[in-house]
Protein backbone atom coordinates (compact mmCIF):
# COMPACT_ATOMS: atom_id res chain seq x y z
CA UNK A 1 0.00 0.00 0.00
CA UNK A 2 1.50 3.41 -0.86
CA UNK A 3 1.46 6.34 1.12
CA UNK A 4 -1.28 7.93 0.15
CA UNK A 5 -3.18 4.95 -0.13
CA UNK A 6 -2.59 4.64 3.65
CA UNK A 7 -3.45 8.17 4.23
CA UNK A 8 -6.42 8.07 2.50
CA UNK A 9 -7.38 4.88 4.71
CA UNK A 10 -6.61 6.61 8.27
CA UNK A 11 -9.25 9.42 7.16
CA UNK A 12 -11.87 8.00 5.56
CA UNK A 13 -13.97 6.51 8.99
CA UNK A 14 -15.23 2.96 7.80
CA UNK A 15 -18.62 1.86 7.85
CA UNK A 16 -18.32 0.50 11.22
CA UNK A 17 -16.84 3.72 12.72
CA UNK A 18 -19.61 6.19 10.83
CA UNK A 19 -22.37 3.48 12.14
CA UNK A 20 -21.19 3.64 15.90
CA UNK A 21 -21.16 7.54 15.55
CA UNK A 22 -24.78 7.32 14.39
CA UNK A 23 -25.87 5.55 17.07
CA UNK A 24 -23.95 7.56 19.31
CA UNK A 25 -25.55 10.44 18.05
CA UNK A 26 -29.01 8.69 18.00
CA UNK A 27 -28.76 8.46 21.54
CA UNK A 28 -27.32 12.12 22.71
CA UNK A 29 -30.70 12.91 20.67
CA UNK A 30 -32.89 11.12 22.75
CA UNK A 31 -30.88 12.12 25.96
CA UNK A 32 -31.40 15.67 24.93
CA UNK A 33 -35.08 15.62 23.58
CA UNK A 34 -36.02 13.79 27.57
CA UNK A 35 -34.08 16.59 29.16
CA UNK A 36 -34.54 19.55 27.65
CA UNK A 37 -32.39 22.86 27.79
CA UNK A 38 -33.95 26.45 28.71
CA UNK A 39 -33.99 28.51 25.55
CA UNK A 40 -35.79 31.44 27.26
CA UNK A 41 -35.99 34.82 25.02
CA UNK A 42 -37.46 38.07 26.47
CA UNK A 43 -39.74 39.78 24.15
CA UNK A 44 -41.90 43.02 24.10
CA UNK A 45 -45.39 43.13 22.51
CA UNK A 46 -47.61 45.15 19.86
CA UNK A 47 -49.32 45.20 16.74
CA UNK A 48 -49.87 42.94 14.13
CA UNK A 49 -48.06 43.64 10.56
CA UNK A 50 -51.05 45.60 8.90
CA UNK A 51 -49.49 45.41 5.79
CA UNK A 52 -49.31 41.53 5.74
CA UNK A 53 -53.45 41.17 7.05
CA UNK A 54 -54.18 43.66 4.02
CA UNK A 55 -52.87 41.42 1.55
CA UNK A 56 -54.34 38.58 3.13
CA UNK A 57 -57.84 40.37 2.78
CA UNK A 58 -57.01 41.41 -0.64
CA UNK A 59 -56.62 37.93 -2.05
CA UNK A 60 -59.78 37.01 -0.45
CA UNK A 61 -61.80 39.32 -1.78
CA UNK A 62 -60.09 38.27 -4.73
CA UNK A 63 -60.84 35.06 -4.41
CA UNK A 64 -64.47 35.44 -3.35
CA UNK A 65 -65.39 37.62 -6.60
CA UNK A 66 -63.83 34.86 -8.71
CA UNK A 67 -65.55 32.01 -7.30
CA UNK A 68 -68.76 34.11 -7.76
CA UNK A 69 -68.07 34.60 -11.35
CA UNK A 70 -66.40 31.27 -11.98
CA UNK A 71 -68.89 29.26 -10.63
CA UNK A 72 -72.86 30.27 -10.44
CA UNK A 73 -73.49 28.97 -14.31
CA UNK A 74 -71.96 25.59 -13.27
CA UNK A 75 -73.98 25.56 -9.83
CA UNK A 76 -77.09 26.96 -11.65
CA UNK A 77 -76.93 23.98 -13.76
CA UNK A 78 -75.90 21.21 -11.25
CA UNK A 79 -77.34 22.58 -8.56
CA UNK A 80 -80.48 24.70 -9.64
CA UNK A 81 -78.72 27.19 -7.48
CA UNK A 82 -76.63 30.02 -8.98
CA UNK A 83 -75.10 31.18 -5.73
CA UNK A 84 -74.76 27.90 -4.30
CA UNK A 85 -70.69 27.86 -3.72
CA UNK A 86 -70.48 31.78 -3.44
CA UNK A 87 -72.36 31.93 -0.01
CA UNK A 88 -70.69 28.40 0.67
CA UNK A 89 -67.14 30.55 0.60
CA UNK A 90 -68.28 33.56 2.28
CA UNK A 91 -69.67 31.43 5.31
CA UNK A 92 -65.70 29.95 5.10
CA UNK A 93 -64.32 33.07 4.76
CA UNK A 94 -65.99 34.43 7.93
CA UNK A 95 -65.47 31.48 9.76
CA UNK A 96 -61.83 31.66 8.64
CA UNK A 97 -61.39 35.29 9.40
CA UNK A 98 -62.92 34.67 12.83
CA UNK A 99 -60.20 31.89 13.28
CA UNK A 100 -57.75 34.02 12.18
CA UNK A 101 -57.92 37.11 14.20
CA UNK A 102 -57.95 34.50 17.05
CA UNK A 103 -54.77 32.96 16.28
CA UNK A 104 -53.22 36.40 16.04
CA UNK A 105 -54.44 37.21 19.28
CA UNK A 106 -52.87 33.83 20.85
CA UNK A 107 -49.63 33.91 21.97
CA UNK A 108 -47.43 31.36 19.61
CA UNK A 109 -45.51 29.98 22.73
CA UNK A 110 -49.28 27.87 23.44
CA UNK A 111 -48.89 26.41 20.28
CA UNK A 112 -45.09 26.02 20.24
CA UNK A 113 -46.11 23.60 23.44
CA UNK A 114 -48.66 21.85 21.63
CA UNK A 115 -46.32 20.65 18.85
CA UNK A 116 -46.33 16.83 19.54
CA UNK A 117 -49.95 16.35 20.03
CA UNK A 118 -50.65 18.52 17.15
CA UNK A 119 -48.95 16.44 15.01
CA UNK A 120 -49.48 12.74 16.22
CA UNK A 121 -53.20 13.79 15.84
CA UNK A 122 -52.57 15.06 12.39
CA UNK A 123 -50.56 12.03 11.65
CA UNK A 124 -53.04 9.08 12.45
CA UNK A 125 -55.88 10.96 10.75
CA UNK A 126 -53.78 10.64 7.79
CA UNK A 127 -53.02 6.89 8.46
CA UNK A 128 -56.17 6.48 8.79
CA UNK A 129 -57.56 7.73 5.22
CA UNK A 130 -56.61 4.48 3.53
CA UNK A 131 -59.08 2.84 5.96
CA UNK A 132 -61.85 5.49 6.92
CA UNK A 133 -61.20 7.69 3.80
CA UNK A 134 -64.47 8.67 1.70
CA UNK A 135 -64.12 9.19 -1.95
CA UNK A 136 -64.48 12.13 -4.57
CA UNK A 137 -64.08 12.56 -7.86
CA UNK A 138 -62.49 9.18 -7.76
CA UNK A 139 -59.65 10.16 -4.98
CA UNK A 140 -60.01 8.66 -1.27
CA UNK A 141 -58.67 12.22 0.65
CA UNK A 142 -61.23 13.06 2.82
CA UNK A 143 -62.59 11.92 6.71
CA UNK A 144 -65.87 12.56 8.43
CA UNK A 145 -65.80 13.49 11.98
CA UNK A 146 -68.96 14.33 12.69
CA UNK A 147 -70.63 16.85 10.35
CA UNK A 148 -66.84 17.90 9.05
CA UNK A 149 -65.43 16.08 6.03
CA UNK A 150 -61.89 17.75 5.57
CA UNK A 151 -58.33 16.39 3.92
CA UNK A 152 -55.99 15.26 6.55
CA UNK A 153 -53.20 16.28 4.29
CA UNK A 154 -54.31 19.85 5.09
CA UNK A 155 -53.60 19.77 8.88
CA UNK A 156 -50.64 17.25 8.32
CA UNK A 157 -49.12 20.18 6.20
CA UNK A 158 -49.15 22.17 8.95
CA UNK A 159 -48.30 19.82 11.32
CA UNK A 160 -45.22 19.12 9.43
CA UNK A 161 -43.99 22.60 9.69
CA UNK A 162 -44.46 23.11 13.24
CA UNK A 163 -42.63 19.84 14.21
CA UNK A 164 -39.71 20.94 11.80
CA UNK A 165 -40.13 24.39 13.33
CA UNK A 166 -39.57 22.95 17.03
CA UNK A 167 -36.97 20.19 15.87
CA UNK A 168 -34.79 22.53 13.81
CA UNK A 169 -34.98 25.48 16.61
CA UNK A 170 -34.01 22.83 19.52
CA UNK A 171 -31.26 21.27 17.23
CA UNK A 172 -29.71 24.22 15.68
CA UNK A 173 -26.34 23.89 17.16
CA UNK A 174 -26.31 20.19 15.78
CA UNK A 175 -27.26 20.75 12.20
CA UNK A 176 -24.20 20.38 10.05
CA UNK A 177 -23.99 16.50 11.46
CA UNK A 178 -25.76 14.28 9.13
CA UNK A 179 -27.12 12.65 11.68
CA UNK A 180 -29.26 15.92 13.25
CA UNK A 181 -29.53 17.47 10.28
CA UNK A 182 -30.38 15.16 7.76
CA UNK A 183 -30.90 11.36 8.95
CA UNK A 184 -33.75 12.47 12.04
CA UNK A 185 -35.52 15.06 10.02
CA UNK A 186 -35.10 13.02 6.67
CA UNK A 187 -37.13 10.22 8.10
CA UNK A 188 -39.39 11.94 9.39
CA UNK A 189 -40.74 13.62 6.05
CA UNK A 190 -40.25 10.33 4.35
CA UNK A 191 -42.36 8.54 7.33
CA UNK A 192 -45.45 11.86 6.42
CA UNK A 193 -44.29 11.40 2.76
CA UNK A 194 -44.67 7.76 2.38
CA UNK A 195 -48.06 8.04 4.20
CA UNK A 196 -49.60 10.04 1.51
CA UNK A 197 -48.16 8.15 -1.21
CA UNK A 198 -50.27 4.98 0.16
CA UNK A 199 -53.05 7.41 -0.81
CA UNK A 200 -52.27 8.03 -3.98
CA UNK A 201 -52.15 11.81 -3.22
CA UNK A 202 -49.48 12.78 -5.04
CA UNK A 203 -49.98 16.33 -4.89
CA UNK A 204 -50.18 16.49 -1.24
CA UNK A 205 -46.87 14.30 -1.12
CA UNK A 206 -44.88 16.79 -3.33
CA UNK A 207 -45.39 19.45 -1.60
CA UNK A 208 -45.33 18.10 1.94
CA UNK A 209 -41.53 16.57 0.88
CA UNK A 210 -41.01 20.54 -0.85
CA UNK A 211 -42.06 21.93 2.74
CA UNK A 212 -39.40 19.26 4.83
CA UNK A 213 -36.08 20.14 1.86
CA UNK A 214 -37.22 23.83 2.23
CA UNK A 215 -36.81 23.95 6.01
CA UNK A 216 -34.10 21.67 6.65
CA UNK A 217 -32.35 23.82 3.72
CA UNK A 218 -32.90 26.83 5.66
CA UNK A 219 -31.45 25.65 8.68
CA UNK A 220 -28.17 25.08 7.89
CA UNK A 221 -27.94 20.95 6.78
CA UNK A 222 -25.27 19.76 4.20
CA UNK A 223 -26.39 21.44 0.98
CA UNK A 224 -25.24 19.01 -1.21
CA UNK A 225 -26.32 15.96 1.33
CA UNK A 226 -29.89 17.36 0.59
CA UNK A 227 -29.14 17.42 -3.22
CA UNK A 228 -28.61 13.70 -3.26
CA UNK A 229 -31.95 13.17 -1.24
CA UNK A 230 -34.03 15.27 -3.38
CA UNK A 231 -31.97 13.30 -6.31
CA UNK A 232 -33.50 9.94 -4.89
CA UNK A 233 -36.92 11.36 -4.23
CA UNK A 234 -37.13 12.55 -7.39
CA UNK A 235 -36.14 9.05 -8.79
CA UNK A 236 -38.37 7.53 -6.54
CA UNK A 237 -41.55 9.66 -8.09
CA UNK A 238 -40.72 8.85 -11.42
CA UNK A 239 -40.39 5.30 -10.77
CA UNK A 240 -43.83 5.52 -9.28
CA UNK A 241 -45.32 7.57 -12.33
CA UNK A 242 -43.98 5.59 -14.40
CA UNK A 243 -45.11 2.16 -12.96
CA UNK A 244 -48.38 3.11 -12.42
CA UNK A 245 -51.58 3.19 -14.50
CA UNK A 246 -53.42 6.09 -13.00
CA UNK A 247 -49.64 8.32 -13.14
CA UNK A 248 -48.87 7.61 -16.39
CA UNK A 249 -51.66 8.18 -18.00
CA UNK A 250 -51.86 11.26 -16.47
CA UNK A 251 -48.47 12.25 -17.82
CA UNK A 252 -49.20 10.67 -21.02
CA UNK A 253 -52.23 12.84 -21.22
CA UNK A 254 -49.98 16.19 -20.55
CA UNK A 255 -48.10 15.54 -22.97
CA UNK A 256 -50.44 14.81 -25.39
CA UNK A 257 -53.71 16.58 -24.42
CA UNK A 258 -54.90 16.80 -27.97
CA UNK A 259 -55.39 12.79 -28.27
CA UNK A 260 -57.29 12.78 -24.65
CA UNK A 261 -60.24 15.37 -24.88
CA UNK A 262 -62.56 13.17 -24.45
CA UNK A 263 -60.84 12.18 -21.02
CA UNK A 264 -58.02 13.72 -18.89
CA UNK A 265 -56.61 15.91 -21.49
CA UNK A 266 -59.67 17.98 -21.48
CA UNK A 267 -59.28 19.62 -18.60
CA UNK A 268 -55.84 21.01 -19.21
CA UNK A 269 -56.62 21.31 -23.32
CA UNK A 270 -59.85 24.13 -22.04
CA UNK A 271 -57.60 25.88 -19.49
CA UNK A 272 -55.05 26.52 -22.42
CA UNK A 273 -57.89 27.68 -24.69
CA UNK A 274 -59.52 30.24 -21.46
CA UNK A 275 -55.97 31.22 -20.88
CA UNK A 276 -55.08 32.35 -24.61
CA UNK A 277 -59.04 33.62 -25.28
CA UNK A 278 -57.93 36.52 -22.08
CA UNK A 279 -55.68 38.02 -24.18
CA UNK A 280 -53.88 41.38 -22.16
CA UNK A 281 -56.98 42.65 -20.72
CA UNK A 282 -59.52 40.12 -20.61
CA UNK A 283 -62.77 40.07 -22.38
CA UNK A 284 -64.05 40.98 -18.64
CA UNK A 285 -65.13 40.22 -15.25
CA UNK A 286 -68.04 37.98 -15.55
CA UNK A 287 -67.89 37.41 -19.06
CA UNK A 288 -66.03 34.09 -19.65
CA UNK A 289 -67.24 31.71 -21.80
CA UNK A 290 -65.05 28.14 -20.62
CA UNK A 291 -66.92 28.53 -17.62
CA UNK A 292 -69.95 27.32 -19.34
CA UNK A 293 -69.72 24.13 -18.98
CA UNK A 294 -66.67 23.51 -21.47
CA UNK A 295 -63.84 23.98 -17.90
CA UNK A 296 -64.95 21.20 -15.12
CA UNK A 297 -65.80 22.80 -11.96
CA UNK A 298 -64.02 26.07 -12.79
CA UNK A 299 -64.32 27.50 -9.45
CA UNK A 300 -61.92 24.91 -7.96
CA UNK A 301 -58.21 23.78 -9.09
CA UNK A 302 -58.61 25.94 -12.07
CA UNK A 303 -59.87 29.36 -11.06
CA UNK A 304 -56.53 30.99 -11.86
CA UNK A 305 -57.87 29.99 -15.70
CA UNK A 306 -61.05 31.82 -15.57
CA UNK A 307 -59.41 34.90 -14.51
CA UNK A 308 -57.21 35.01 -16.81
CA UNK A 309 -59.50 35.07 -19.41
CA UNK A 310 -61.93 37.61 -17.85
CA UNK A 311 -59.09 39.84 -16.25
CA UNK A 312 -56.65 39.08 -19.09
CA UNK A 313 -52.21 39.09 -18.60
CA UNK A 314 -53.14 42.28 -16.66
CA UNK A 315 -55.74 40.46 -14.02
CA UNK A 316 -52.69 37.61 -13.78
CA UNK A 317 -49.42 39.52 -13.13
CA UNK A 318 -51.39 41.88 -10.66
CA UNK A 319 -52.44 38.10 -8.69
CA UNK A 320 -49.09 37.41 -8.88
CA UNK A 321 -47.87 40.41 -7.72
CA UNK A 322 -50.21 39.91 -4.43
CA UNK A 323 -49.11 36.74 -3.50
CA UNK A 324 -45.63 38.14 -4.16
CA UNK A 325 -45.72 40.93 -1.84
CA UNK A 326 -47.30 38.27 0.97
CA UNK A 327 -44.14 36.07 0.55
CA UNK A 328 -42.23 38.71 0.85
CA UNK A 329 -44.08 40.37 3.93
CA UNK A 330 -44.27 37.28 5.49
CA UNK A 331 -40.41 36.62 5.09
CA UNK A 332 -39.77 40.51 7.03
CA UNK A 333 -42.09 39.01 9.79
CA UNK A 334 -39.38 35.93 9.85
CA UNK A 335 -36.32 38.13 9.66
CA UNK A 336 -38.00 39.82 13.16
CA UNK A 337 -39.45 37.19 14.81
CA UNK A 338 -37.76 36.82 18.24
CA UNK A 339 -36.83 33.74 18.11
CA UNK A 340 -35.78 30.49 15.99
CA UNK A 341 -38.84 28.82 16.31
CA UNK A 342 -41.18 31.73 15.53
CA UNK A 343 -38.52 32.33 12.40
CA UNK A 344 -38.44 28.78 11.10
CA UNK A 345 -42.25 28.76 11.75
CA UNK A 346 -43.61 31.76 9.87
CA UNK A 347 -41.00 30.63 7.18
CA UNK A 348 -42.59 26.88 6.54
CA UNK A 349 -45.86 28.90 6.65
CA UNK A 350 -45.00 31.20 3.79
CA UNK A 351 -43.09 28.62 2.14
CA UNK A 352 -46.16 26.38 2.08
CA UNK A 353 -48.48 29.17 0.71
CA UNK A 354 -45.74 30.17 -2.30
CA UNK A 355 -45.39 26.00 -3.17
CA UNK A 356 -48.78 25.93 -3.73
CA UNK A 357 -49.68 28.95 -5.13
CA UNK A 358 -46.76 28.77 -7.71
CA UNK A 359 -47.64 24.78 -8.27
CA UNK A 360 -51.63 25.41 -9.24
CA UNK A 361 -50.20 28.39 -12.07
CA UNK A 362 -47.96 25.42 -13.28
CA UNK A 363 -50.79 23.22 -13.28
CA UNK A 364 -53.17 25.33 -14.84
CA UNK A 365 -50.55 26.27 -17.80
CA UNK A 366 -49.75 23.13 -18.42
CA UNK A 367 -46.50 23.62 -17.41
CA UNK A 368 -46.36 20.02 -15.04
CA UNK A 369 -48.59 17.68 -15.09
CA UNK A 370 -52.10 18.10 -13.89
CA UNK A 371 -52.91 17.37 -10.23
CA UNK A 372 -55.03 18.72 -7.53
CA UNK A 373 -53.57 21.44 -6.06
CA UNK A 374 -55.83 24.23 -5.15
CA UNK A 375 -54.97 28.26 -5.51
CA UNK A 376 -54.56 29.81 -1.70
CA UNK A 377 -57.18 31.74 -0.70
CA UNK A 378 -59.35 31.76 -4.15
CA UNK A 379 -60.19 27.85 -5.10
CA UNK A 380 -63.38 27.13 -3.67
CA UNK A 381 -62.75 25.11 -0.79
CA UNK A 382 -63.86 24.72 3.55
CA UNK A 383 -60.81 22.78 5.07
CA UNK A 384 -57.82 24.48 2.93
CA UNK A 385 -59.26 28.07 2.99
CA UNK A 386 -60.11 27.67 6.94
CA UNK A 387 -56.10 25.87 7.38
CA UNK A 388 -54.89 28.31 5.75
CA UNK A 389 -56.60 31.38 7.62
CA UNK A 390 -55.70 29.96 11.17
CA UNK A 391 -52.16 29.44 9.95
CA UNK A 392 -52.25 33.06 8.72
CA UNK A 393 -53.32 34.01 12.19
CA UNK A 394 -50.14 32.00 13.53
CA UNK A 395 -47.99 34.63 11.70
CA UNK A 396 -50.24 37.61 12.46
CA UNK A 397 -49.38 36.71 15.94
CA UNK A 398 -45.61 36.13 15.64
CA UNK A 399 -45.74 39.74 14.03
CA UNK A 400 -46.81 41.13 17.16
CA UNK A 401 -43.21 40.47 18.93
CA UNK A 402 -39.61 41.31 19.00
CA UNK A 403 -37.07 40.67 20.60
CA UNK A 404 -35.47 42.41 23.31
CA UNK A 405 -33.17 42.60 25.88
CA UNK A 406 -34.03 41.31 29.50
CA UNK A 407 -33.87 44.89 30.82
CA UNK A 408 -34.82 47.36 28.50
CA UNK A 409 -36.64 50.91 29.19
CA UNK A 410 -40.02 50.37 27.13
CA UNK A 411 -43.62 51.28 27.51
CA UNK A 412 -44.46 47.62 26.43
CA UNK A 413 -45.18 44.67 28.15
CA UNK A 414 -41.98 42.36 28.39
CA UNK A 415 -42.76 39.06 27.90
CA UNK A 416 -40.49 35.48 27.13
CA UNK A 417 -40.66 32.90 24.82
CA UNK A 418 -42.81 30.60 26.75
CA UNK A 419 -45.49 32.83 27.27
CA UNK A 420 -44.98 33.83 31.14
């Protein structure tokens, strides 16, 4: 053996040697997550970020207009009643605003507490869709508890972000080991991930695994360690798509719309066609002509369609620009949240609301392949619109604080990070 052959051997740690370590580090975790450490931060209190809950408001009305006009000649029809889904939303949207203005007013350290509950409940409601699910449109997503049929993928997304939130936040020190950073965390979005996959939701599974590489990226884990993983992710999808039926055809059907119009290529195929009638300035609000009939259920996946072709490129770009100025609103609310946890937390948040809404313009454009992702606050819709309120209130409420020092001359009330 030469000398650098025996150099090379005394550094690189054998499989036995980077095994042990795991473990070792497997166990510190444990040791560490039983006992925890103080992490107290003092913080004063005020207002919410006005800017941020005007935007939010905006896209609701928005989205409450465009359900209106998107949807009462296809409820008329179906339904015999043409305002069927508008007063449907605006009972959600009050409920939802309701929820959200009491979120803001609840102090984020309750909820940082409730983390583990939160999501184990989350978690075997989605376990349990495969068994309990009910079925639409030919997708099992949905529960019934009671009166309430919602999508356990909703909550879970949530519940995903505030476990990351917490774990990241504890961890922070610990990231850069593959072990802390990427092994723990890793399994658990591919535990959530794999869950959804069962159900062939795989929609929801994209962007929950988007939401888990987004945060762990944030937080300081081996870049290119995460490369690899989204690498074998992204294998793994294809693999699936590829090997089954229902996947391929789908993709088959995107690529080739034109030979599926009487099937799943009409769908996308009208979309294209509202999209391109819009022109720049629409042939106005109201006056669409897909959504007679020729777009399924316009009000829903593909509202961002319909408004394109009443409100034209113009009507588009200034939806875009909204949801642009919430991202980055809602990223200045991370940048002075107090802590790591309120940071990493109103980060997933955002994160989640730009996947989507930048996912449902793909779909609608045909730019990916379609799926059922819904547009945030304008698709019709009770369990995402009312998820996606509270969580708004979660960020509303981390606005309110900053941090400070322990003594500090201030006519606001100084308060730390667990609330007392």
């Amino acid at each position: 053996m030469s000398e650098k052959e025996k150099n090379l051997h005394i550094s690189t740690p054998s499989v036995r040697e980077t095994k042990n370590l795991i473990v070792s580090e497997l166990k510190s975790f444990w040791h560490e997550l039983n006992h925890p450490k103080p992490n107290i931060v003092m913080r004063t209190k005020g207002g919410v970020d006005r800017t941020f809950l005007l935007l939010i408001i905006l896209l609701l009305l928005v989205g409450t207009i465009m359900i209106f006009s998107s949807s009462y000649v296809y409820s008329a029809k179906k339904l015999g009643d043409a305002m069927y889904y508008v007063k449907r939303q605006t009972l959600y949207v009050g409920i939802g605003l309701l929820a959200m203005f009491g979120f803001s007013r609840l102090d984020y350290a309750i909820i940082k507490k409730l983390t583990f509950p939160l999501f184990i409940i989350s978690y075997l409601m989605l376990a349990a869709v495969p068994v309990l699910g009910r079925t639409h449109m030919g997708a099992t997503r949905w529960i019934k508890i009671g009166p309430i049929e919602f999508q356990p993928s909703e909550t879970m997304k949530f519940a995903l972000v505030l476990v990351l939130a917490f774990y990241l936040s504890y961890f922070s020190s610990k990231l850069h080991k593959f072990t802390y950073g990427i092994l723990i965390p890793g399994t658990l979005i591919a535990i959530v991930c794999a869950t959804t996959i069962v159900e062939h939701h795989m929609s929801g599974t994209i962007i929950l695994f988007l939401l888990g590489l987004f945060m762990i990226s944030i937080a300081g884990a081996n870049l290119k360690t995460i490369a690899i993983g989204g690498g074998a992710f992204a294998g793994v999808a294809l693999v699936i798509v590829l090997f089954t039926d229902y996947m391929k055809n789908r993709l088959d059907a995107w690529l080739h719309a034109e030979k599926y119009l009487t099937g799943k290529g009409w769908q996308p195929y009208q979309s294209l066609l509202a999209i391109g009638a819009g022109g720049l300035f629409g042939v106005g609000l109201g006056n669409s002509l897909e959504k007679y009939l020729w777009l399924p259920e316009p009000h829903n996946d593909f509202i961002f369609a319909i408004l394109c072709e009443e409100l034209g490129l113009i009507g588009a770009l200034g939806l875009i620009t909204l949801f642009l100025l919430l991202v980055w609103r809602g990223l200045k609310i991370a940048r002075n949240a107090p802590d790591l946890f309120s940071s990493y937390l109103v980060l997933g948040l955002i994160c989640k609301v730009f996947i989507q809404f930048v996912l449902n313009i793909a779909v609608v454009t045909s730019s990916i392949p379609t799926t059922g992702i819904s547009l945030p606050f304008i698709s019709y819709g009770g369990t995402a619109l009312l998820v996606q309120l509270g969580e708004m209130g979660i960020v509303l409420s981390i606005s309110r604080y900053k941090s400070t020092p322990s003594v500090s001359v201030t006519n606001k009330p100084i308060i730390n990070s667990e609330g007392e």
